[in-house]
C-alpha atoms as a PDB file:
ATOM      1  CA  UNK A   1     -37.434  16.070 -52.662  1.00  0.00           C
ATOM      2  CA  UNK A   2     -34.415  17.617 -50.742  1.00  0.00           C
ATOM      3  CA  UNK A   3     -36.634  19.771 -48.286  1.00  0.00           C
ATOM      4  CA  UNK A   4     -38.920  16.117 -47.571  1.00  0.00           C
ATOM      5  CA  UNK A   5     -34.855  14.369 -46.689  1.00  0.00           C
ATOM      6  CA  UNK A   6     -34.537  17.710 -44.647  1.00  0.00           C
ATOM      7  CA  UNK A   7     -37.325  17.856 -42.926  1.00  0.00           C
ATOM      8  CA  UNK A   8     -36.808  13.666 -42.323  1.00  0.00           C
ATOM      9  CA  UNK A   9     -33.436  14.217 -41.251  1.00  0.00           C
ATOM     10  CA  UNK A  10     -34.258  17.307 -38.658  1.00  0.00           C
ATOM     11  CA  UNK A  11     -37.387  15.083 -37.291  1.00  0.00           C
ATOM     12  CA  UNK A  12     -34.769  11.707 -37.121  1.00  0.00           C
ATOM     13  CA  UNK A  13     -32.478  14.023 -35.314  1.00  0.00           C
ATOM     14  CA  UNK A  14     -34.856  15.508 -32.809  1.00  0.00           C
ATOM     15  CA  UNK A  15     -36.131  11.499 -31.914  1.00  0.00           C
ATOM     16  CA  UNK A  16     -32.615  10.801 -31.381  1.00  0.00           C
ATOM     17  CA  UNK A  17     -31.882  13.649 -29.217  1.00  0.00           C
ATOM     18  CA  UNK A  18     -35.194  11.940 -27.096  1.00  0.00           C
ATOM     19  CA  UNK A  19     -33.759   9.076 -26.792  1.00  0.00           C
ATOM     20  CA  UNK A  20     -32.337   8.481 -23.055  1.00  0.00           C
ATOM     21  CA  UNK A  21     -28.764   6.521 -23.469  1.00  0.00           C
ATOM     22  CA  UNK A  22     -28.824   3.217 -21.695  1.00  0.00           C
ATOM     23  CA  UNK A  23     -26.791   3.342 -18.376  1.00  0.00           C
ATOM     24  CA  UNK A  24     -23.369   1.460 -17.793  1.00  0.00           C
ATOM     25  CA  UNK A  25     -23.817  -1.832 -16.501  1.00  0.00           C
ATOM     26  CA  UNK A  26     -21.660  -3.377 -13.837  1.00  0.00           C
ATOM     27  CA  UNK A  27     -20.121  -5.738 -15.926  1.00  0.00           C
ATOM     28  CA  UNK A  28     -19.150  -2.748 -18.391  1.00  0.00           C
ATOM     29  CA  UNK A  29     -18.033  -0.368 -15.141  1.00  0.00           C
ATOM     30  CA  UNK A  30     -15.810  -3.465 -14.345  1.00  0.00           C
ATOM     31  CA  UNK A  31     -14.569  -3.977 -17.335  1.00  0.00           C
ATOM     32  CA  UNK A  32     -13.492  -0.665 -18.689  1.00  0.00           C
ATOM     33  CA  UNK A  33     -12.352   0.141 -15.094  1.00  0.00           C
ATOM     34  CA  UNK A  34      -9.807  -2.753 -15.236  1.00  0.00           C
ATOM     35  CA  UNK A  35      -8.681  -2.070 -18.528  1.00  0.00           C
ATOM     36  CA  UNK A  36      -6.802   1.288 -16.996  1.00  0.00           C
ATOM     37  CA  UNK A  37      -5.320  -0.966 -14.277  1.00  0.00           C
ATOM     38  CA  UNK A  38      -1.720  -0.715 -15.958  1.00  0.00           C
ATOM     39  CA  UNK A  39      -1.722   3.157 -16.238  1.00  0.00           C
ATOM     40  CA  UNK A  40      -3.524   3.193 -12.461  1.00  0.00           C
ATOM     41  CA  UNK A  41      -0.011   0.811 -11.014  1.00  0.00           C
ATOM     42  CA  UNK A  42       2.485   2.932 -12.928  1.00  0.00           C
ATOM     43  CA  UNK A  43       0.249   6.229 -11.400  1.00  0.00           C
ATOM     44  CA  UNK A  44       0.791   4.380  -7.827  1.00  0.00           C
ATOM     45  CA  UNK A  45       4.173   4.187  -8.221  1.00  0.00           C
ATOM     46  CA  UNK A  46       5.607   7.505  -9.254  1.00  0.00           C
ATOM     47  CA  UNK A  47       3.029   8.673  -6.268  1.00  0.00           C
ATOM     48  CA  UNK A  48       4.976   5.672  -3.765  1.00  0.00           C
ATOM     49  CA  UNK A  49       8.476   4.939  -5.009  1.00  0.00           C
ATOM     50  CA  UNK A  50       7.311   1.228  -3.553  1.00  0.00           C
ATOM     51  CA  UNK A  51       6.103  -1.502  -5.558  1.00  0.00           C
ATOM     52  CA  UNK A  52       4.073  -3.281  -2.935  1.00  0.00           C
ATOM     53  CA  UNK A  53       2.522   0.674  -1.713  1.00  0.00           C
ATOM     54  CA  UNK A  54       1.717   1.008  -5.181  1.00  0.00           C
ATOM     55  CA  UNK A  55      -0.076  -2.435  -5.535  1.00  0.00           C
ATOM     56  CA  UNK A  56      -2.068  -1.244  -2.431  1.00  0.00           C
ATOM     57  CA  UNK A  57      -3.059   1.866  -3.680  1.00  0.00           C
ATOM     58  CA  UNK A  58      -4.667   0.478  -6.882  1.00  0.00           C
ATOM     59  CA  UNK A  59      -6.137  -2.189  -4.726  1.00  0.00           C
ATOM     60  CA  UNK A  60      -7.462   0.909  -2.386  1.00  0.00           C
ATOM     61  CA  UNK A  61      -8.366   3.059  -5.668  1.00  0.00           C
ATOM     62  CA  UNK A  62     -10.510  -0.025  -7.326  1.00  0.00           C
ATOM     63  CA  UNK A  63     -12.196  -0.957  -4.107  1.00  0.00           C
ATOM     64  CA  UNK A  64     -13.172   2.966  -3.722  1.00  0.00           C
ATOM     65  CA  UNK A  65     -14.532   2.833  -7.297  1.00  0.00           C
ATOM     66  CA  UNK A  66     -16.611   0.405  -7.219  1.00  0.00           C
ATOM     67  CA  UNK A  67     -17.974   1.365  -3.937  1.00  0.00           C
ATOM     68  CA  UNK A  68     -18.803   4.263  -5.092  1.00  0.00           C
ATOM     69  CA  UNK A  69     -19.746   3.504  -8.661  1.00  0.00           C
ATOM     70  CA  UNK A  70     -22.994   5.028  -8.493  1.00  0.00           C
ATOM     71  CA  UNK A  71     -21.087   8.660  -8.338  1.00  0.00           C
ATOM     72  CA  UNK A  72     -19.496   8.343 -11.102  1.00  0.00           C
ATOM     73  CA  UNK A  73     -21.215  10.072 -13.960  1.00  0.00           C
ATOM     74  CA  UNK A  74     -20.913   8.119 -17.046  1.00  0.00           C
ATOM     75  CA  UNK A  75     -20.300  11.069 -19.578  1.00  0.00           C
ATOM     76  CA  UNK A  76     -17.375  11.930 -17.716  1.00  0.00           C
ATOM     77  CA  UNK A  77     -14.131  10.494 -18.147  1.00  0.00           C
ATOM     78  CA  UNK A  78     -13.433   7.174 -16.051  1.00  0.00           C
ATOM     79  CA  UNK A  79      -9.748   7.306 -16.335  1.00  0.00           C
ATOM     80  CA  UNK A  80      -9.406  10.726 -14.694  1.00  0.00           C
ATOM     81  CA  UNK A  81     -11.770   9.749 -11.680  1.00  0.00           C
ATOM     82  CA  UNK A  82      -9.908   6.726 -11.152  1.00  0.00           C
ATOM     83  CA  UNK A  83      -6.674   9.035 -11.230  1.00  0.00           C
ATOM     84  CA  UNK A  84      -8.564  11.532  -9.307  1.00  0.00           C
ATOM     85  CA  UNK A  85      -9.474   8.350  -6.215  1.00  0.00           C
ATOM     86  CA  UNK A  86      -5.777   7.136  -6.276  1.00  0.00           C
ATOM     87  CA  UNK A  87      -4.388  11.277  -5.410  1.00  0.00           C
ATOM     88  CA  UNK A  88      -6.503  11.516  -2.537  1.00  0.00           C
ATOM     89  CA  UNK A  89      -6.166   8.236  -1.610  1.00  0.00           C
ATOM     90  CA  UNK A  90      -2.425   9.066  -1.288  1.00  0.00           C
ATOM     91  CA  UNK A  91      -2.701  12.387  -0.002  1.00  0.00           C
ATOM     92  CA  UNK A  92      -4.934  10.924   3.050  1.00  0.00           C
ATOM     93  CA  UNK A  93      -2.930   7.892   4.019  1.00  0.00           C
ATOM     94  CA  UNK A  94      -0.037  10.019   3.790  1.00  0.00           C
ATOM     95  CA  UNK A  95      -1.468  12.567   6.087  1.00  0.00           C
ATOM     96  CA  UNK A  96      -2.700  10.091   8.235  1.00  0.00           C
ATOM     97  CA  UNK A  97       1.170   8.373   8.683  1.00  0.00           C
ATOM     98  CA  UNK A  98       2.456  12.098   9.421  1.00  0.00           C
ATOM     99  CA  UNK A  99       0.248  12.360  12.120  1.00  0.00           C
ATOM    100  CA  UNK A 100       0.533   8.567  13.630  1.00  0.00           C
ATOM    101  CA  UNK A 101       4.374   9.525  13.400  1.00  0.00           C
ATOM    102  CA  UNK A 102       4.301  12.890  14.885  1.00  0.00           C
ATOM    103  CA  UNK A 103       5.750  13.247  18.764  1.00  0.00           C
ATOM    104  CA  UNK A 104       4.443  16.106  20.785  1.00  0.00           C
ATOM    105  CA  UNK A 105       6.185  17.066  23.636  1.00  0.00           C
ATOM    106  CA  UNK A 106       4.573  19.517  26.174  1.00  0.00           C
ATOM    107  CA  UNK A 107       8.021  19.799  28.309  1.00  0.00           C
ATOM    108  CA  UNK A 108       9.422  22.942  28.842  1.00  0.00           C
ATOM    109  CA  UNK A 109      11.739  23.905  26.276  1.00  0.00           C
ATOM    110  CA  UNK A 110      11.754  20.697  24.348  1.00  0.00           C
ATOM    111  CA  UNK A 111      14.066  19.260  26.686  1.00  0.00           C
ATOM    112  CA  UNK A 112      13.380  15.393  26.521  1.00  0.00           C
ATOM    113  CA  UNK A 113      13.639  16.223  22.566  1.00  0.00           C
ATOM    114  CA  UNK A 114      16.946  18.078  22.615  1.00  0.00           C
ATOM    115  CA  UNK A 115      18.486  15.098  25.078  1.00  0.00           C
ATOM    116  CA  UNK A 116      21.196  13.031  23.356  1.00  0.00           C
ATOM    117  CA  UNK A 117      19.731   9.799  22.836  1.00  0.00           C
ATOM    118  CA  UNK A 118      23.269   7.739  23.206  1.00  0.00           C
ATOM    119  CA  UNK A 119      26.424   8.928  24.598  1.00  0.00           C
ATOM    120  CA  UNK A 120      28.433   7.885  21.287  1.00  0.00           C
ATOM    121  CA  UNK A 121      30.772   5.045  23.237  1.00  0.00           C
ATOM    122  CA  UNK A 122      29.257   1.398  23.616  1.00  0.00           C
ATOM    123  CA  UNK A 123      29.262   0.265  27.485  1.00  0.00           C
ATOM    124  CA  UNK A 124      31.068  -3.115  28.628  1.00  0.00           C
ATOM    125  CA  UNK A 125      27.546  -4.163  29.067  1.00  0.00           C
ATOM    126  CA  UNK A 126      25.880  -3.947  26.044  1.00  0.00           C
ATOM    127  CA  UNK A 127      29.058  -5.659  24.041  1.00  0.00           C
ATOM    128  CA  UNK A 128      28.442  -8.389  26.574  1.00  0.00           C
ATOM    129  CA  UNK A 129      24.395  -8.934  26.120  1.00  0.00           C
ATOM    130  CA  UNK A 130      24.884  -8.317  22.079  1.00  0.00           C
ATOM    131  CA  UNK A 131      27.349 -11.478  22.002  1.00  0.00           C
ATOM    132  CA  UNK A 132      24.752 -13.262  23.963  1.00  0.00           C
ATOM    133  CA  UNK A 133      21.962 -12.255  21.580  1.00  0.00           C
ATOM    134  CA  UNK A 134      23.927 -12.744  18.399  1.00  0.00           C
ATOM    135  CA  UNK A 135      24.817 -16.440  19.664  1.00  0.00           C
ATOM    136  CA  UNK A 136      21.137 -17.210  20.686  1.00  0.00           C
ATOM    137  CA  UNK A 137      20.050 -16.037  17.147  1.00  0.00           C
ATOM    138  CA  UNK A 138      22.896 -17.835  15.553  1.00  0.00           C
ATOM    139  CA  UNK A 139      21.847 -21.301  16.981  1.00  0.00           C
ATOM    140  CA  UNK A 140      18.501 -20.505  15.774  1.00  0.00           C
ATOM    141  CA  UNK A 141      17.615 -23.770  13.063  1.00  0.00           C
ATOM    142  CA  UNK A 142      18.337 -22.586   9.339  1.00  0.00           C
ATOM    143  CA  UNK A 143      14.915 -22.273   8.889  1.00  0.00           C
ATOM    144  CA  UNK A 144      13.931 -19.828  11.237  1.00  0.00           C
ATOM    145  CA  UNK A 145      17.257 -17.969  11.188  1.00  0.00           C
ATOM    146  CA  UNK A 146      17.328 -17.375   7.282  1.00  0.00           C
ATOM    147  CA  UNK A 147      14.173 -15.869   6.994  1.00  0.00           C
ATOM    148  CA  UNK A 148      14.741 -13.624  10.355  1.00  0.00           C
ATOM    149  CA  UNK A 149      18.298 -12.807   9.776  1.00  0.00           C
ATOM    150  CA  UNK A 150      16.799 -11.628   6.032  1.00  0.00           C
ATOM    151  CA  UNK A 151      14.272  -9.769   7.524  1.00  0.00           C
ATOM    152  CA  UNK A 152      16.050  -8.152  10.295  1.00  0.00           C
ATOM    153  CA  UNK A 153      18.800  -6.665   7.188  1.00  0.00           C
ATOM    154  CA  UNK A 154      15.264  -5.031   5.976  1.00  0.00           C
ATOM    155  CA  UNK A 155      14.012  -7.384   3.199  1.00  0.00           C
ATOM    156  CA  UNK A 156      10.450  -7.824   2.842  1.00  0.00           C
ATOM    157  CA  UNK A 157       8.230 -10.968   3.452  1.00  0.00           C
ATOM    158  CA  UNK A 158       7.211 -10.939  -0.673  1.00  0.00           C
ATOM    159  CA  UNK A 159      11.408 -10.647  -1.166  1.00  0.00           C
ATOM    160  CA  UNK A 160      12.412 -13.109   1.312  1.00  0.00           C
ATOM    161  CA  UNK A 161       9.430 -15.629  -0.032  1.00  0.00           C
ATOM    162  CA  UNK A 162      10.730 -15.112  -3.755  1.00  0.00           C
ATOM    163  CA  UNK A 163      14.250 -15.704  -2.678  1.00  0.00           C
ATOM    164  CA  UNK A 164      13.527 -19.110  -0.687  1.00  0.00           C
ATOM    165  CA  UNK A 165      10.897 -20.352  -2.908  1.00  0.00           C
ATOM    166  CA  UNK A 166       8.429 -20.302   0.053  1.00  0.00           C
ATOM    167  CA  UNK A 167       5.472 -19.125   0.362  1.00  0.00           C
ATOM    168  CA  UNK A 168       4.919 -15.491   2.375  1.00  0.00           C
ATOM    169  CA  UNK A 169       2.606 -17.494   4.814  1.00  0.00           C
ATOM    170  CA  UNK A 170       5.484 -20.068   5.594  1.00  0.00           C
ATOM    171  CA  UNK A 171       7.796 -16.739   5.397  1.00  0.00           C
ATOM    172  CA  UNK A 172       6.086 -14.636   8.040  1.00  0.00           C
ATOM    173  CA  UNK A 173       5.319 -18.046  10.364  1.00  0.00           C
ATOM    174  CA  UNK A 174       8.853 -18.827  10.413  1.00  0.00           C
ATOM    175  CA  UNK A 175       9.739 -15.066  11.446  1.00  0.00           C
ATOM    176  CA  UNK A 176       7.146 -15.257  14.294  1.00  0.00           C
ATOM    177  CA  UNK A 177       8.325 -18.544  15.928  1.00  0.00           C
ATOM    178  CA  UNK A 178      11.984 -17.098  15.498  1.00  0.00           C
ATOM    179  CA  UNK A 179      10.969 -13.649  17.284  1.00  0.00           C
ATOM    180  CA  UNK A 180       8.927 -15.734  20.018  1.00  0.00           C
ATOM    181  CA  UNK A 181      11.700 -18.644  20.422  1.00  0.00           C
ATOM    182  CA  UNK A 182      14.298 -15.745  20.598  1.00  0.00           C
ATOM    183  CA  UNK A 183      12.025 -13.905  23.343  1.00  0.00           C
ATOM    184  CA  UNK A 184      11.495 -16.796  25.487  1.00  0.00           C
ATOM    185  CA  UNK A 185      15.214 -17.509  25.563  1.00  0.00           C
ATOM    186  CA  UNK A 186      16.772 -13.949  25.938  1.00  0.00           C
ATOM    187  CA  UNK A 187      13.936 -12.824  29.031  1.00  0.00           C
ATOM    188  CA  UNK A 188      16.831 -11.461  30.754  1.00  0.00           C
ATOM    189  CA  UNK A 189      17.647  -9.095  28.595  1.00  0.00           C
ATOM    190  CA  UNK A 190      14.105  -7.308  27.992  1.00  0.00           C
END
């Protein structure tokens, strides 16, 4: 009797071991992907030190999965190919920013790089057309000079939005009518 269960189990085991597992399907891909989302934005943002760069590189990293869901193999583990499309992601789009922001200058010596860019004392003449510009700006309308003023000190269309209760289209219109209201009345200073 135990050699038949034997021989039943070895024979149950070698039908198993036959048996092709059924592939993901998207739905399941989707699902599990999304469910290391969390882990994926905190990833982004040790890589970013920005919250909205790190919301774009998950965006990036999911949109690259699922593209290219048909590479992933599904023994593997999904996590660390997610992890693995948000590094390179990074590492590329940084690369890419170095060289947009690199200067190359053929001159002789570096000279127009080794120039002082400002002499260090402020000319009668600038004072003058910065009085002019911070007037023009100041009789801007609240509602184009908040938003503009904001954004000029360096806040971002998502902070200025959250801090007017408006929403980011309203935030970056605003901005642009300022900037081309501003341009159209300062042309002498361009």
């Amino acid at each position: 009797m135990l050699t038949t269960l034997v021989v039943l189990f070895n024979l149950l085991l070698s039908l198993l071991n036959k048996i092709k597992p059924r592939a993901m399907s998207t739905i399941e891909f989707n699902n599990l992907m999304l469910s290391f989302k969390t882990p994926l934005k905190y990833f982004a943002l040790s890589l970013t030190n920005d919250k909205e760069d790190a919301n774009d590189l998950v965006q990036d990293t999911m949109l690259k999965a699922l593209t290219y869901k048909d590479k992933f193999a599904e023994s593997t583990n999904l996590k660390a190919w997610l992890y693995t499309i948000m590094k390179n992601t990074f590492i590329n789009n940084y690369r890419r920013n170095v060289k947009i922001n690199q200067v190359v200058d053929n001159t002789k010596d570096l000279y127009y790089l080794n120039i002082p860019q400002n002499s260090g004392t402020v000319s009668p003449l600038s004072t003058i057309s910065h009085k002019d510009v911070t007037q023009t700006v100041n009789e801007l309308e609240d509602e184009l000079r908040i938003p503009f003023m904001m954004y000029f000190e360096g806040h971002k269309y998502k902070e200025i939005a959250d801090e007017l209760g408006l929403p980011i289209g309203t935030i970056k219109s605003r901005i642009f009518l300022a900037r081309k209201k501003l341009m159209s009345q300062l042309q002498d200073f361009r």
